[in-house]
N, C-alpha and C. Protein backbone atom coordinates (compact mmCIF):
# COMPACT_ATOMS: atom_id res chain seq x y z
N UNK A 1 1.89 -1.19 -32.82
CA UNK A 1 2.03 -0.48 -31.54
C UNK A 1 0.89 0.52 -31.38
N UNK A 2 0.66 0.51 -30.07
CA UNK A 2 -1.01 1.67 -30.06
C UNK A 2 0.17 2.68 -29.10
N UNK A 3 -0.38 3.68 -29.87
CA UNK A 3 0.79 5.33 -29.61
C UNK A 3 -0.25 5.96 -28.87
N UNK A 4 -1.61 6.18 -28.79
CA UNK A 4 -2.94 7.13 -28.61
C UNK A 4 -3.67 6.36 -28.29
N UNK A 5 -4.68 6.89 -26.90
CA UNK A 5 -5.90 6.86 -26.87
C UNK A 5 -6.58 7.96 -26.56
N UNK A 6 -8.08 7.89 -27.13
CA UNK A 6 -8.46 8.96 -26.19
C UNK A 6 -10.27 8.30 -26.28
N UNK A 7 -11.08 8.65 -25.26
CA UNK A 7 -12.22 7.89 -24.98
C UNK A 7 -12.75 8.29 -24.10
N UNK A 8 -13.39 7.28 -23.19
CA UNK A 8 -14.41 8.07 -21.70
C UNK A 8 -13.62 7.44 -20.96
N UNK A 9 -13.62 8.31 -19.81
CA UNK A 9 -12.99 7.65 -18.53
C UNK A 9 -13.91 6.86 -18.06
N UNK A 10 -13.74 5.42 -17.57
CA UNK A 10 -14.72 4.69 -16.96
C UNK A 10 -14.61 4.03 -15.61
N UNK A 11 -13.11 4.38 -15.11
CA UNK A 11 -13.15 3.48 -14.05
C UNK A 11 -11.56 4.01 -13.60
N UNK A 12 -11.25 4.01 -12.64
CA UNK A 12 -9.41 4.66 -12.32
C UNK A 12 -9.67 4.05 -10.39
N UNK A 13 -8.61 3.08 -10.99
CA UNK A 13 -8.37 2.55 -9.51
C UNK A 13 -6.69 2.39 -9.47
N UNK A 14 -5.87 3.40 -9.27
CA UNK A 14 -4.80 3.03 -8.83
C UNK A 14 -3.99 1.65 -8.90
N UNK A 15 -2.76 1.68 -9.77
CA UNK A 15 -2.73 2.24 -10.91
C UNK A 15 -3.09 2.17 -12.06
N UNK A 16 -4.43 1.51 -12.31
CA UNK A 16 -4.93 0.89 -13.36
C UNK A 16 -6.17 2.20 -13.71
N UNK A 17 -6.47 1.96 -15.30
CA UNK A 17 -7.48 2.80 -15.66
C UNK A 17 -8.18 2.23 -16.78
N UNK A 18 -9.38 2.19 -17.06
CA UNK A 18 -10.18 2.00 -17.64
C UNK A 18 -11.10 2.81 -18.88
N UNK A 19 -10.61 2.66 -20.20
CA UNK A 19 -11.18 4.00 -21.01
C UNK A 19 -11.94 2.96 -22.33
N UNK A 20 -12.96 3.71 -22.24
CA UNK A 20 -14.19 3.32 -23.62
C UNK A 20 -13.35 3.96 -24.89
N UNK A 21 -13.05 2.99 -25.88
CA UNK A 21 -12.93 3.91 -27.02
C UNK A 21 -13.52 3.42 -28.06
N UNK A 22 -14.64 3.75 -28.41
CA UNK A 22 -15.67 3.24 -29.67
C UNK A 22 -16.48 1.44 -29.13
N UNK A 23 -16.65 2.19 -27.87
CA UNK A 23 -16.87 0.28 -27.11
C UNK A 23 -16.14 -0.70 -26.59
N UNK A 24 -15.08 -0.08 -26.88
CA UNK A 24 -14.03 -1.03 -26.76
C UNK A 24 -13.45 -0.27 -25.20
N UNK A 25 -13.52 -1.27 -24.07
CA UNK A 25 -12.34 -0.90 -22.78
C UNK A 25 -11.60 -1.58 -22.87
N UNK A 26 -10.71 -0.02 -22.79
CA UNK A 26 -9.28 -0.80 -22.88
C UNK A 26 -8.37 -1.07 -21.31
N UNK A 27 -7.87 -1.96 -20.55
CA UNK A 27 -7.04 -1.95 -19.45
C UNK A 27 -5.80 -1.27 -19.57
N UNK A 28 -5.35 -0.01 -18.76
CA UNK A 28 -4.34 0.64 -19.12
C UNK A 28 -3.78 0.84 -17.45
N UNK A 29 -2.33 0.72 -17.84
CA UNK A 29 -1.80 1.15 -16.47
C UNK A 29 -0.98 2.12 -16.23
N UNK A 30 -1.16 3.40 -15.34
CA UNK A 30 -0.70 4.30 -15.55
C UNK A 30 0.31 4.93 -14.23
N UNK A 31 1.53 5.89 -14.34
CA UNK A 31 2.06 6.47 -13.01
C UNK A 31 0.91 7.16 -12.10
N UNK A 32 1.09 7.19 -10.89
CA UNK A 32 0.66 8.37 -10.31
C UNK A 32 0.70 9.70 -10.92
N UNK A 33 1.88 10.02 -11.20
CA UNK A 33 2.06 11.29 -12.27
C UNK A 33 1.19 12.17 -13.31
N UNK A 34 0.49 10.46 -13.81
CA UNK A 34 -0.20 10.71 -14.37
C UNK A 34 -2.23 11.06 -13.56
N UNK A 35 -1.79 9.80 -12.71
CA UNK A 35 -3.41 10.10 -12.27
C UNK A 35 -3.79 11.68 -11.53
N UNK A 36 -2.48 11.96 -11.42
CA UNK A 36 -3.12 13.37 -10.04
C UNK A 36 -3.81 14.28 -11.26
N UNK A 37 -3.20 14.34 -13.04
CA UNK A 37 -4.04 15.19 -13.99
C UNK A 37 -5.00 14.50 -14.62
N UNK A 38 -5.66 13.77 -14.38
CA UNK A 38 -6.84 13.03 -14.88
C UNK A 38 -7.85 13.54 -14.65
N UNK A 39 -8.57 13.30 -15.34
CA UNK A 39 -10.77 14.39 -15.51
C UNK A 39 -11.59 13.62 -14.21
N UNK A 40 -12.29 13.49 -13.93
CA UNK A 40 -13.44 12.91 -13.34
C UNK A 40 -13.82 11.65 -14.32
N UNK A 41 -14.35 10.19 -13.76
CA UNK A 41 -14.79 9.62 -14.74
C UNK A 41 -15.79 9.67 -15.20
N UNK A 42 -15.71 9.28 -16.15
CA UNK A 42 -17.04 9.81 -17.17
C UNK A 42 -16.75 10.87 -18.21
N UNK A 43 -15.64 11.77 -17.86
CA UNK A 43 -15.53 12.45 -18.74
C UNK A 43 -13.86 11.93 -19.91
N UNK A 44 -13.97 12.88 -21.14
CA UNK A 44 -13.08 12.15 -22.12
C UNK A 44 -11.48 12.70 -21.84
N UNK A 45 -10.75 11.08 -22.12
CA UNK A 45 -9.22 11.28 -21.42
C UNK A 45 -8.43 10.84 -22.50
N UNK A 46 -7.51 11.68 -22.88
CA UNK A 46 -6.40 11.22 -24.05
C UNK A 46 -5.17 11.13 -23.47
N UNK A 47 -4.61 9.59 -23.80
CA UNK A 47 -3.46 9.41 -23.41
C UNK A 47 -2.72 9.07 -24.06
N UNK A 48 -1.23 9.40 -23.92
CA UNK A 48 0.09 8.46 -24.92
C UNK A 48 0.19 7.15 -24.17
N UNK A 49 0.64 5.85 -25.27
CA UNK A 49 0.67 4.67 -24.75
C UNK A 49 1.56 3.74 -25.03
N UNK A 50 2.15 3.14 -24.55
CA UNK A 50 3.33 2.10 -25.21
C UNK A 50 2.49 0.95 -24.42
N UNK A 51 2.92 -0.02 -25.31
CA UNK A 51 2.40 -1.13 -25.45
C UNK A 51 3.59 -2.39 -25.28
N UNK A 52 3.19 -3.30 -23.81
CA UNK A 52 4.31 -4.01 -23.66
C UNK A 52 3.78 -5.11 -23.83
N UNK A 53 4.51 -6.22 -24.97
CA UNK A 53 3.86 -7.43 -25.31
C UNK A 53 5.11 -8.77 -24.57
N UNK A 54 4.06 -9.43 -23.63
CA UNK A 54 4.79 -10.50 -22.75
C UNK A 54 4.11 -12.01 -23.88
N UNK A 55 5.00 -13.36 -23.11
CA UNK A 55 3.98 -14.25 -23.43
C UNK A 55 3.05 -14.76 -23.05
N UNK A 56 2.75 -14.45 -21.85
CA UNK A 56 1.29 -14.50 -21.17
C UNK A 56 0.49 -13.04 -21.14
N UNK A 57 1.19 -11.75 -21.85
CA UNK A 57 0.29 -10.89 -21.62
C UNK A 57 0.71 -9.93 -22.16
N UNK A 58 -0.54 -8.79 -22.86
CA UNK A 58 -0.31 -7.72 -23.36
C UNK A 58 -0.46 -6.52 -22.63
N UNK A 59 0.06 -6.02 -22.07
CA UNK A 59 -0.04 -4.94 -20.83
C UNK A 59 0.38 -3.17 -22.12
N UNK A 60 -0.78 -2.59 -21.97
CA UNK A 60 -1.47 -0.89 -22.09
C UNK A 60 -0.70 -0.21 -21.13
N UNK A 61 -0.01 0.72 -21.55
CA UNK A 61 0.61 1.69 -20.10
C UNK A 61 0.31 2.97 -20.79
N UNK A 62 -0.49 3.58 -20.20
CA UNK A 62 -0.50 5.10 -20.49
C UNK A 62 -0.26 5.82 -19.47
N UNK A 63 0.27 7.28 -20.36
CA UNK A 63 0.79 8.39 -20.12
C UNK A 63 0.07 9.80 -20.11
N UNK A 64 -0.25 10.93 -18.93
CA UNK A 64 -0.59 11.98 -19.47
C UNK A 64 0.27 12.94 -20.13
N UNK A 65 1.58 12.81 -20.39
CA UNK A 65 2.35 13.72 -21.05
C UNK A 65 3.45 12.75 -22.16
N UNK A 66 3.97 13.83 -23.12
CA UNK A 66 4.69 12.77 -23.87
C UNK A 66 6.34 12.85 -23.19
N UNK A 67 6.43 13.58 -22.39
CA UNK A 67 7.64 13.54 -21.27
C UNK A 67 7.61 12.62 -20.58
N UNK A 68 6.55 12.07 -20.36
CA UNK A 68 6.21 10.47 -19.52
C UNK A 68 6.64 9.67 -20.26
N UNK A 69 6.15 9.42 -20.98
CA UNK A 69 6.07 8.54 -21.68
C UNK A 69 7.58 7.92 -22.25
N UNK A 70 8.49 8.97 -23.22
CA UNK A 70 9.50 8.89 -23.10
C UNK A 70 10.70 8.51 -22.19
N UNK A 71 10.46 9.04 -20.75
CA UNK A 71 10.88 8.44 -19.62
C UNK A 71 11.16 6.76 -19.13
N UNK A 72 9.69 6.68 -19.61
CA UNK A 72 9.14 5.33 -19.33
C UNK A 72 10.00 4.66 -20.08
N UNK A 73 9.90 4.31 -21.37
CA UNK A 73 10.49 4.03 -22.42
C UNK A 73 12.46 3.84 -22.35
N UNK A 74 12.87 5.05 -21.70
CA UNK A 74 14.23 5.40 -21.39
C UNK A 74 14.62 4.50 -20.35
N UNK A 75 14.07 4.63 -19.29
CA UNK A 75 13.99 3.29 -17.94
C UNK A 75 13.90 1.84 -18.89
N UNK A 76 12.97 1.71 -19.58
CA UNK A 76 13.26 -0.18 -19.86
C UNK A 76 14.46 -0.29 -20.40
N UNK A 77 14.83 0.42 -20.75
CA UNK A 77 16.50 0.00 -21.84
C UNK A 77 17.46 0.01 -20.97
N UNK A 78 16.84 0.00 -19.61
CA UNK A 78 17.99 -0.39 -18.51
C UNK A 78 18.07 -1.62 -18.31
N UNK A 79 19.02 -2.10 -18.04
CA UNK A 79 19.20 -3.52 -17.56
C UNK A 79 19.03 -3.40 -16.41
N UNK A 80 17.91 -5.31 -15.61
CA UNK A 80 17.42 -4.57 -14.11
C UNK A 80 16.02 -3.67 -14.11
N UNK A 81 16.08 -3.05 -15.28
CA UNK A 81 14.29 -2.16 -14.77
C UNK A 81 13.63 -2.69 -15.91
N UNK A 82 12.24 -3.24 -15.43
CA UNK A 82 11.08 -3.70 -15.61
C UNK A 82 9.95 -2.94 -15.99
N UNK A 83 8.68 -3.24 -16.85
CA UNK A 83 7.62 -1.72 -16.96
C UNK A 83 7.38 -1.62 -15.50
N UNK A 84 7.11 -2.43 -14.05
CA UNK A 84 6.74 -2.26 -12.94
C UNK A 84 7.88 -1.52 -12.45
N UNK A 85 9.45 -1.69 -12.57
CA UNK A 85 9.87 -0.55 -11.63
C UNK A 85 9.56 1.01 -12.66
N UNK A 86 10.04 0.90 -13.97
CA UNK A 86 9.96 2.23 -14.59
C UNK A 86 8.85 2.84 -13.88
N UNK A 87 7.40 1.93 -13.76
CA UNK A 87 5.75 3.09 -13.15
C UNK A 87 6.30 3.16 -12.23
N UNK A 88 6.91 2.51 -11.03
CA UNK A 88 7.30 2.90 -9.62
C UNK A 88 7.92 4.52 -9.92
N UNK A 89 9.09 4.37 -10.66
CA UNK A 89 10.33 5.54 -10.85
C UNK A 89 9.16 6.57 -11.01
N UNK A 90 8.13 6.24 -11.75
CA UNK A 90 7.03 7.82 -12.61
C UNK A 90 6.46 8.06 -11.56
N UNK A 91 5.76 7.07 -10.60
CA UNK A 91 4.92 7.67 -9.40
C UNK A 91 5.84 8.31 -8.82
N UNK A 92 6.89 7.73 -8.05
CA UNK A 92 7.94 8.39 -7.28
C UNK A 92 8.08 9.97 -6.90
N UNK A 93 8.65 10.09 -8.81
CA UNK A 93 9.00 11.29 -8.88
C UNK A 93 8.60 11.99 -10.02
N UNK A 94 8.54 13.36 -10.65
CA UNK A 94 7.51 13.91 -11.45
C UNK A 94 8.61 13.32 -12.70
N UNK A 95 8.53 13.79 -14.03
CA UNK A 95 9.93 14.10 -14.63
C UNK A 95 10.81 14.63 -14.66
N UNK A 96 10.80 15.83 -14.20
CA UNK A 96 11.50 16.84 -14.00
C UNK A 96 12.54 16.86 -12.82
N UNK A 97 11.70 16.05 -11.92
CA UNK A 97 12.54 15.88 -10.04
C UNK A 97 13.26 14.60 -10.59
N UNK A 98 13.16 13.48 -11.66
CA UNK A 98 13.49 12.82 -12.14
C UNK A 98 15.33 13.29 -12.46
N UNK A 99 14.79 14.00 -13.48
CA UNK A 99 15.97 14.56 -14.37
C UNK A 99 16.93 15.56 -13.58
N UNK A 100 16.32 16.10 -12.74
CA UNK A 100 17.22 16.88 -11.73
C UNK A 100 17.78 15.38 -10.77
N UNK A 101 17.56 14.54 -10.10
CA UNK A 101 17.98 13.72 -9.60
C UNK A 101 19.09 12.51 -10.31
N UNK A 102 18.74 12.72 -11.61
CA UNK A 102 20.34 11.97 -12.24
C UNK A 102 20.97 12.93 -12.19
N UNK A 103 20.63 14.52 -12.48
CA UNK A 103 22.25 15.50 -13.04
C UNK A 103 22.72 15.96 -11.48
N UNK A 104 22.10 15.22 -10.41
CA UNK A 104 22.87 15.55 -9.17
C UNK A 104 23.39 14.27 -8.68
N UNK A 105 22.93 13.40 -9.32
CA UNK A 105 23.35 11.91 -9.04
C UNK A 105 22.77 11.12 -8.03
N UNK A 106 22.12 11.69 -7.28
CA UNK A 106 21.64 11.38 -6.41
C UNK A 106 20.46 9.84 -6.10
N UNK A 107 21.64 9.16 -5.66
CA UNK A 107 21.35 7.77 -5.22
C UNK A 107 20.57 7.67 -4.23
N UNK A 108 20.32 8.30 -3.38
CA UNK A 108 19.90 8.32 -2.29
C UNK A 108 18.50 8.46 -2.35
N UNK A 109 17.91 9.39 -3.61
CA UNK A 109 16.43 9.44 -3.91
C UNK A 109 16.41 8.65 -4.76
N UNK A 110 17.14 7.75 -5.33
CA UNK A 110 16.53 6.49 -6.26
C UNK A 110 15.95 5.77 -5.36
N UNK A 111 16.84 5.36 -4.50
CA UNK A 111 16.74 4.03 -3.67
C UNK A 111 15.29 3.91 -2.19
N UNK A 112 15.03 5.41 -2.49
CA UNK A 112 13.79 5.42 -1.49
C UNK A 112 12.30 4.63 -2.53
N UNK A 113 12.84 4.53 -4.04
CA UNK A 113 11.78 3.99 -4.20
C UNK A 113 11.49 2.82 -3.77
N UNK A 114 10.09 1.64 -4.05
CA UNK A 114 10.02 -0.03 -3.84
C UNK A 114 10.83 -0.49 -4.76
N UNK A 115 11.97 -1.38 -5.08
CA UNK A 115 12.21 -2.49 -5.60
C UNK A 115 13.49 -1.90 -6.31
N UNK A 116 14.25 -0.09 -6.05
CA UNK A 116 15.38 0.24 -6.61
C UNK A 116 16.28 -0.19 -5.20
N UNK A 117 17.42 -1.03 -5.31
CA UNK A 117 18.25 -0.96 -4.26
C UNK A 117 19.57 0.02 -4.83
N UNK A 118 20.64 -0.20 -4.13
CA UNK A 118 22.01 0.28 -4.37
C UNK A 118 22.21 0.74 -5.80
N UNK A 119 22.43 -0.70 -6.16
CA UNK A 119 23.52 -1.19 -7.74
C UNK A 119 22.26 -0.56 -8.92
N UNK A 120 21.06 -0.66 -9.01
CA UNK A 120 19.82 -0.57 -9.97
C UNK A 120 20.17 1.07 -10.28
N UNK A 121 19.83 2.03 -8.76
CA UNK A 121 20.02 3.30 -8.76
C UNK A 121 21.26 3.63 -9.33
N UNK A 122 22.16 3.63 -9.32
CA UNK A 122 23.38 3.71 -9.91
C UNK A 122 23.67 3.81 -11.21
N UNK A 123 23.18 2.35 -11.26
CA UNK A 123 22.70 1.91 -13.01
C UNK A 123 22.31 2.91 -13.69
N UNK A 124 20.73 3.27 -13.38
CA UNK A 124 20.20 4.14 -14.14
C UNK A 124 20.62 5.45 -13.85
N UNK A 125 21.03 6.25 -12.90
CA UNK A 125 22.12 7.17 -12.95
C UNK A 125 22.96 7.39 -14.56
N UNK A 126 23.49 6.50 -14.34
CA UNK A 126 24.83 6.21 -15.29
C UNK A 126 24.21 6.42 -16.51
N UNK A 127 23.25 5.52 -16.73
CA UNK A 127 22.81 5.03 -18.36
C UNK A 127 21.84 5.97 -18.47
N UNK A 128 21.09 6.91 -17.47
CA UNK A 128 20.09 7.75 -18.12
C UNK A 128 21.03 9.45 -18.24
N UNK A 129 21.94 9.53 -17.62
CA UNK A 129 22.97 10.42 -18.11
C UNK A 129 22.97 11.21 -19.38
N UNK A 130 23.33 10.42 -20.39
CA UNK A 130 23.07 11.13 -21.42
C UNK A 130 21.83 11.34 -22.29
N UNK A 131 20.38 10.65 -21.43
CA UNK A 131 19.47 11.06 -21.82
C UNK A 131 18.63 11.94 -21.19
N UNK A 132 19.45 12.84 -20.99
CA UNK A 132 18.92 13.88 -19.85
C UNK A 132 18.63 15.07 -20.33
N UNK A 133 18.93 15.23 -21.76
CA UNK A 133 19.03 16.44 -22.19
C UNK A 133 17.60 15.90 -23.39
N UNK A 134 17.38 14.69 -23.76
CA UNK A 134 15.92 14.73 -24.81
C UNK A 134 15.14 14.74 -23.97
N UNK A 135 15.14 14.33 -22.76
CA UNK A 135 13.88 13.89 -22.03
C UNK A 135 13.87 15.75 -21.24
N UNK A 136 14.45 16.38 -21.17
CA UNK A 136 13.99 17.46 -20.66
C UNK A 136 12.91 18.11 -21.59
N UNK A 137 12.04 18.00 -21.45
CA UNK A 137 10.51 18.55 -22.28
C UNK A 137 9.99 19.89 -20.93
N UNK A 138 9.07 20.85 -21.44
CA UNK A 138 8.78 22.06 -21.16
C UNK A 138 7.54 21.28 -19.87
N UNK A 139 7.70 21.88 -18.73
CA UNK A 139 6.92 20.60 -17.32
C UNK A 139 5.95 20.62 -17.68
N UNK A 140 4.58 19.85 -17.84
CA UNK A 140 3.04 19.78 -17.68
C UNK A 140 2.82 21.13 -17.27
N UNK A 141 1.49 21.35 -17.47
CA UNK A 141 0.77 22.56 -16.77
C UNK A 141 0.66 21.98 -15.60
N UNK A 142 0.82 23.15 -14.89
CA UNK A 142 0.44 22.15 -12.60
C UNK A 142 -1.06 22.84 -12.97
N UNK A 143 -2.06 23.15 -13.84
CA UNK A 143 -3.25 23.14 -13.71
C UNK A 143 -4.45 22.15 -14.00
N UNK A 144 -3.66 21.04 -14.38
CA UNK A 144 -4.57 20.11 -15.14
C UNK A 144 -4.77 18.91 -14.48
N UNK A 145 -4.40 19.00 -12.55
CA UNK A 145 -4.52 17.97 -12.32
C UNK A 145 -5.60 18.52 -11.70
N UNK A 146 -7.00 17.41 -11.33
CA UNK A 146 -8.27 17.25 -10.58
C UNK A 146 -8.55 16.64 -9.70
N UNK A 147 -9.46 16.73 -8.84
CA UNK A 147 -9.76 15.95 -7.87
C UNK A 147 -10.92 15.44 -8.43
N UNK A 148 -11.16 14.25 -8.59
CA UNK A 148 -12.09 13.58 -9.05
C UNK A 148 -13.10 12.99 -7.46
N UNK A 149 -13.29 13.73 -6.45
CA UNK A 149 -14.26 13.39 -5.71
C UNK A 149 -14.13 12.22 -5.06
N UNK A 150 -14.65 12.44 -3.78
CA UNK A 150 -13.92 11.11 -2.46
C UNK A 150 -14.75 9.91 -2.73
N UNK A 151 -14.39 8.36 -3.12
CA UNK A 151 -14.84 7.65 -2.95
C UNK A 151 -15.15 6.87 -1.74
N UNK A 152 -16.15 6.20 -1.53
CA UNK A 152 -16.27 5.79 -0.46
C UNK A 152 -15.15 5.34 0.90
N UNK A 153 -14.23 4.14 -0.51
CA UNK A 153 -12.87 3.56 -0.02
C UNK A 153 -11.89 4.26 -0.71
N UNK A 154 -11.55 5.70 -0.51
CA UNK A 154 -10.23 6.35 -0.48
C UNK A 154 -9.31 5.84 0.00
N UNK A 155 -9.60 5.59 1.19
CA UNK A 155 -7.95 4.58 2.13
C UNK A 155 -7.87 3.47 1.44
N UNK A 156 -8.79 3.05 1.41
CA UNK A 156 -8.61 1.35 1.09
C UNK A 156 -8.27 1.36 -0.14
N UNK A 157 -8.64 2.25 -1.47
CA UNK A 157 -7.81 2.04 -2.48
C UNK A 157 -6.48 3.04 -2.62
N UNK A 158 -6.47 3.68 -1.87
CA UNK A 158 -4.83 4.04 -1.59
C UNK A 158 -4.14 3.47 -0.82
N UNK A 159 -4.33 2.16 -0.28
CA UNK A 159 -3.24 1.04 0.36
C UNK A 159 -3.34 0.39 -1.03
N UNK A 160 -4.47 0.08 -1.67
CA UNK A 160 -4.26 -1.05 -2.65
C UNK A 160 -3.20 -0.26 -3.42
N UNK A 161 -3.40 0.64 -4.21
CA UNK A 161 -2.56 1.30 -4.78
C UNK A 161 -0.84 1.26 -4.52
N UNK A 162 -0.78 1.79 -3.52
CA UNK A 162 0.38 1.91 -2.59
C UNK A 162 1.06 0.36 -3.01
N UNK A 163 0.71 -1.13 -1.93
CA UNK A 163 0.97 -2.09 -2.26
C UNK A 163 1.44 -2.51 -3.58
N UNK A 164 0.73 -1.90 -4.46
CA UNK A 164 1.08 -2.54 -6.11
C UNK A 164 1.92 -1.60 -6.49
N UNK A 165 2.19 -0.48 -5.92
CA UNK A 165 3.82 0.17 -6.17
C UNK A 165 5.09 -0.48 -5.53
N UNK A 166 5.13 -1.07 -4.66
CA UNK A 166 6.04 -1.85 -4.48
C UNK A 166 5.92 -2.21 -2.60
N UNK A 167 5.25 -0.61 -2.13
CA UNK A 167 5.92 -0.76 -0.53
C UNK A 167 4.79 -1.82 0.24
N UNK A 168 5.63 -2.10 1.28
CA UNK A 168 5.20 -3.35 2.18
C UNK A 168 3.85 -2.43 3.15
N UNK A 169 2.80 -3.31 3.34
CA UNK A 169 1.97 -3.21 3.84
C UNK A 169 2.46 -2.64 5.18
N UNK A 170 2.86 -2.41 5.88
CA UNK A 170 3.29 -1.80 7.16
C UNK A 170 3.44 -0.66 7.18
N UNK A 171 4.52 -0.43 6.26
CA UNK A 171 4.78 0.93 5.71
C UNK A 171 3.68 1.93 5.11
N UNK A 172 2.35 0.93 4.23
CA UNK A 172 1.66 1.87 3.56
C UNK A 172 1.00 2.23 4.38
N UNK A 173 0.84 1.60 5.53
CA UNK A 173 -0.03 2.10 6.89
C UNK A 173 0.35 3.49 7.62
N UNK A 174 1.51 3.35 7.81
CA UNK A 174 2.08 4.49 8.68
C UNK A 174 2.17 5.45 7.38
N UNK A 175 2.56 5.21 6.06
CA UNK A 175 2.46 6.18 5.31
C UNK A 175 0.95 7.63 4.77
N UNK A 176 -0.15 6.12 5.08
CA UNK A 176 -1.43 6.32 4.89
C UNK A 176 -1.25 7.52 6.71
N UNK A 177 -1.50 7.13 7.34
CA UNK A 177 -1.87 7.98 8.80
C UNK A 177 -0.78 8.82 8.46
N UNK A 178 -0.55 9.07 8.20
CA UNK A 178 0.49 10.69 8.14
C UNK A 178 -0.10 11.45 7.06
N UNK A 179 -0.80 11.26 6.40
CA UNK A 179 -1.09 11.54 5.13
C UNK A 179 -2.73 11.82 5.48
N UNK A 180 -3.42 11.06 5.98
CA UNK A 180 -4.72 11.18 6.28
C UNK A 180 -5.20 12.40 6.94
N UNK A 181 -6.42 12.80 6.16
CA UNK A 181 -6.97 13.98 6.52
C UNK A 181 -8.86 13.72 5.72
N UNK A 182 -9.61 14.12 6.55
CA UNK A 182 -10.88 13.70 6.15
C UNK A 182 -10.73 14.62 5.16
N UNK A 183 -12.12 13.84 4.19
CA UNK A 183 -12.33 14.81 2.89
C UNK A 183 -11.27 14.40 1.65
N UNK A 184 -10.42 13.91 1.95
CA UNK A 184 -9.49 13.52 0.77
C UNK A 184 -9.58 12.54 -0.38
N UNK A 185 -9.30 12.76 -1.33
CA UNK A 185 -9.39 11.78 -2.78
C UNK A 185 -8.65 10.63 -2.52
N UNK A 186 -8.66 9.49 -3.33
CA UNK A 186 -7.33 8.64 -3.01
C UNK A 186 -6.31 9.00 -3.74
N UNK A 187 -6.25 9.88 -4.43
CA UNK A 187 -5.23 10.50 -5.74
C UNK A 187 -4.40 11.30 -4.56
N UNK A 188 -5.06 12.14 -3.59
CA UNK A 188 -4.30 13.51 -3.14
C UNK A 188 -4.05 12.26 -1.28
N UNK A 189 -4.28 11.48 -1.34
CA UNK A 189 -4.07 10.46 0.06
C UNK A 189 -2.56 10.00 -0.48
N UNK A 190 -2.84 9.07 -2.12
CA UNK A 190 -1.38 8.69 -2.66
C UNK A 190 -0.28 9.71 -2.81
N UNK A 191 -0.70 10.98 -3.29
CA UNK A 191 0.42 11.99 -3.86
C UNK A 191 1.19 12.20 -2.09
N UNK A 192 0.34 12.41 -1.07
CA UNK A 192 0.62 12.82 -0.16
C UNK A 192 1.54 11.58 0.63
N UNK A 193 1.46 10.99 1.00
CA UNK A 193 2.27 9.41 1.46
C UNK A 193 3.02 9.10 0.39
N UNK A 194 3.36 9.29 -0.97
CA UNK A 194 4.59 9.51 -1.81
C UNK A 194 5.89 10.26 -1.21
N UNK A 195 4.67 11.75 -1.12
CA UNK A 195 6.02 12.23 -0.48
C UNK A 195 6.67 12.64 0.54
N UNK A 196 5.76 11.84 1.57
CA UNK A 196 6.15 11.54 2.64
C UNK A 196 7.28 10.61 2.66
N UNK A 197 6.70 9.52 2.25
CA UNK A 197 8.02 7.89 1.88
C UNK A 197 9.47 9.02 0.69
N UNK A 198 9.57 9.78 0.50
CA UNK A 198 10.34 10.36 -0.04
C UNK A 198 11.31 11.34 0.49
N UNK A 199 10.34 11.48 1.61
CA UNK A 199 11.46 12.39 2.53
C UNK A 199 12.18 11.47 3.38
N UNK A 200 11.25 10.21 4.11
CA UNK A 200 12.52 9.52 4.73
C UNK A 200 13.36 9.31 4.69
């Protein structure tokens, strides 16, 4: 199992990331959660990582905190959630809005995510219940997230982004124009149309 990385940032396209470690890039896929505290690329990024082995594929998921990570981990042992909904659940919501949202029960902010309906939200309600009390870890610093500078296609890779979280192209549209403001990252375009689609 690979627990650690840490290397050069080389490439971060929503939700995927790209890190040099001794030559070696590695493909890693990460929450939003995680990207809003990420460096600029080019510079060096250490992440926690669980490692999900399919039979067509070995899929890298990293984490900027080990509260993530754990999370992550806590979600697959659900029956019904997948590593793709668990990253949905991490973009969604931080950990913390997480863990406050099972001890209020609250179904209603599961189900605004892509691909949680009714019965899923519930589920994990129920079964993450009593893991509510390990996974409460001390929150991230709110200083360590960056703006890593507007790429050309900000929109365009915050629909791509968007899309591969689950929501339907229609939606990421109207989510995107509510959210849009010149000058913006695609990190602070996604965080922003998150929680927009969160208040609906």
């Amino acid at each position: 199992m690979i627990g650690f990385i840490r290397g050069k940032l080389l490439a971060k396209h929503p939700p995927q990331l790209l890190v040099d470690v001794g030559g070696v890039g590695y493909e890693i896929e990460a929450p939003m959660s995680t990207f809003y505290g990420l460096p600029a690329t080019g510079e060096a990024v250490a992440l926690h990582t669980h490692l999900v082995v399919r039979e067509d594929a070995h899929i890298l998921f990293g984490f900027g905190t080990e509260g993530e990570r754990r999370l992550f981990r806590g979600l697959l042992k659900i029956s019904g959630v997948g590593p793709k909904l668990a990253l949905g659940i991490l973009s969604g919501a931080s950990v913390e809005d997480f863990l406050r949202t099972v001890e209020a029960e609250d179904v209603a902010m599961l189900t605004r995510i892509p691909g949680i309906g009714r019965k899923t939200a519930e589920r994990v309600i129920i079964e993450m219940r009593d893991s509510v009390a390990k996974l409460a870890l001390p929150p991230p610093g709110s200083d360590t997230a960056s703006t890593f500078g507007v790429p050309p296609s900000a929109h365009g890779e915050a629909f791509s982004a968007l899309v591969a979280l689950g929501y339907k192209p229609p939606e990421v549209t109207r989510l995107l124009k509510a959210a849009d403001e010149p000058g913006l990252s695609t990190t602070e375009l996604i965080r922003r149309a998150l929680k927009s689609a969160a208040k609906v």
